[in-house]
Protein backbone atom coordinates (compact mmCIF):
# COMPACT_ATOMS: atom_id res chain seq x y z
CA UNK A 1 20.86 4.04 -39.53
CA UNK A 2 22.69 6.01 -42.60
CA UNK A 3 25.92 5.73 -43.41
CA UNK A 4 27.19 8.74 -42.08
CA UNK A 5 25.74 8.39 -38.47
CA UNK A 6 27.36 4.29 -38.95
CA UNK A 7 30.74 6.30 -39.26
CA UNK A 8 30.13 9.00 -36.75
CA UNK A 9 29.70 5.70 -33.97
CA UNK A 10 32.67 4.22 -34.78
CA UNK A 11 34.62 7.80 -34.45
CA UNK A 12 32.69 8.21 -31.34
CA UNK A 13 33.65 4.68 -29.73
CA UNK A 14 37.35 4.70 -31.16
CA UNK A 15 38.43 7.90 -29.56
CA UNK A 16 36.98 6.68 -26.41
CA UNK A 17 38.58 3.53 -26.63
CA UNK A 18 41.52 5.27 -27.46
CA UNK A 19 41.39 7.97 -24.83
CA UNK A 20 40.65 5.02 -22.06
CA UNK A 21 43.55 3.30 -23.19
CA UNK A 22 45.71 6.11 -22.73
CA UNK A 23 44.74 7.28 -19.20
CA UNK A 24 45.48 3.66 -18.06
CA UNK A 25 48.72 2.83 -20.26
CA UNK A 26 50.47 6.14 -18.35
CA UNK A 27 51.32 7.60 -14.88
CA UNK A 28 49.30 10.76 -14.29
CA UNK A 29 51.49 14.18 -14.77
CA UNK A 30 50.42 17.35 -14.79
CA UNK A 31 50.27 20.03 -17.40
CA UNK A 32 48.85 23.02 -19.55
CA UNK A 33 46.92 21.01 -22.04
CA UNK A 34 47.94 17.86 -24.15
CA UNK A 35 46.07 15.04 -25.90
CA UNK A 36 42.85 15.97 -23.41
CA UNK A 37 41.92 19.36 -25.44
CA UNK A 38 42.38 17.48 -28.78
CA UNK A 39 40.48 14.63 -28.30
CA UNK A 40 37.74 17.24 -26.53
CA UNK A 41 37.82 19.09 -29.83
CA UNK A 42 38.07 16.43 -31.87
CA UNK A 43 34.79 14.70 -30.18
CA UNK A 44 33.09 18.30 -29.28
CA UNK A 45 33.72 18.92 -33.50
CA UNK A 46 32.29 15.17 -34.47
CA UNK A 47 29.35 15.76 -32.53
CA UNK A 48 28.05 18.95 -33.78
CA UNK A 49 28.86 17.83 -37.32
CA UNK A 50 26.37 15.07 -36.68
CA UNK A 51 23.95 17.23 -35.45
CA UNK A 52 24.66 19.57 -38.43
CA UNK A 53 24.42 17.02 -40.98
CA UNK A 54 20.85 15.33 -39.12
CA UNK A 55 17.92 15.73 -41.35
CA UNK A 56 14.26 17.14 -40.07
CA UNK A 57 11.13 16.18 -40.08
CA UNK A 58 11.87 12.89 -42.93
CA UNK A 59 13.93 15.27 -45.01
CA UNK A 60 11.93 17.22 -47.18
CA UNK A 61 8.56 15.50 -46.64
CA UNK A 62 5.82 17.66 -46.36
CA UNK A 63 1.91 16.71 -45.36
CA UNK A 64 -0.45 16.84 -48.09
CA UNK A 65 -2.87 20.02 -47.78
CA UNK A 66 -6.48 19.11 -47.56
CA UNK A 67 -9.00 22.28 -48.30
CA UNK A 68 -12.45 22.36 -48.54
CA UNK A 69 -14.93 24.90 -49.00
CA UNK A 70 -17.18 26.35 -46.00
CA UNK A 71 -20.14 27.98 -46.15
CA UNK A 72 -19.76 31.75 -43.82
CA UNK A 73 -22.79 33.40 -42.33
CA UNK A 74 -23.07 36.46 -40.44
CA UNK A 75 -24.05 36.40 -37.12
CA UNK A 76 -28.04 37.39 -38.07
CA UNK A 77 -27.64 34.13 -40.12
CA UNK A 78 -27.49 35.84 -43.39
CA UNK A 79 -25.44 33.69 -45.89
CA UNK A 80 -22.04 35.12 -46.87
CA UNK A 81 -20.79 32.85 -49.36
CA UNK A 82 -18.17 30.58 -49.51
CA UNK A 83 -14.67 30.46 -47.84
CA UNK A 84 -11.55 27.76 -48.55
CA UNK A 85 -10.34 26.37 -45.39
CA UNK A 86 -7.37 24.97 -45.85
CA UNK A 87 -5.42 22.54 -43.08
């Protein structure tokens, strides 16, 4: 685990610790919008940064290229030469 997903988990699990102590601390009331939109935003925002900031595919690595040389006929069997194949 990298730092920055180690610090994305523990913004994750305190707003939800936060936001489950504050629905139980109150009586309910109705209105517009409140502390619910921000902490959606604020979660909705900390989870696309993460996926933003994720790396791909070991970040940068990239499979050696193996090539090799093939010898081509034509389909009477006459030689062609040679082509590189490369995987």
């Amino acid at each position: 685990m990298t730092i920055r997903s180690k610090i994305a988990a523990v913004a994750i699990t305190a707003i939800t610790l936060t936001g489950a102590f504050a629905a139980t601390s109150q009586e309910a009331q109705a209105s517009k919008f409140g502390t619910g939109l921000a902490i959606g935003i604020g979660a909705g925002a900390l989870i696309a940064s993460g996926a933003y900031a994720g790396g791909y595919y070991g970040h940068g690595y990239y499979a050696p290229v193996r090539c090799h040389w093939v010898k081509r006929f034509d389909h009477y069997g006459h030689y062609l030469g040679k082509e590189r194949i490369c995987h």
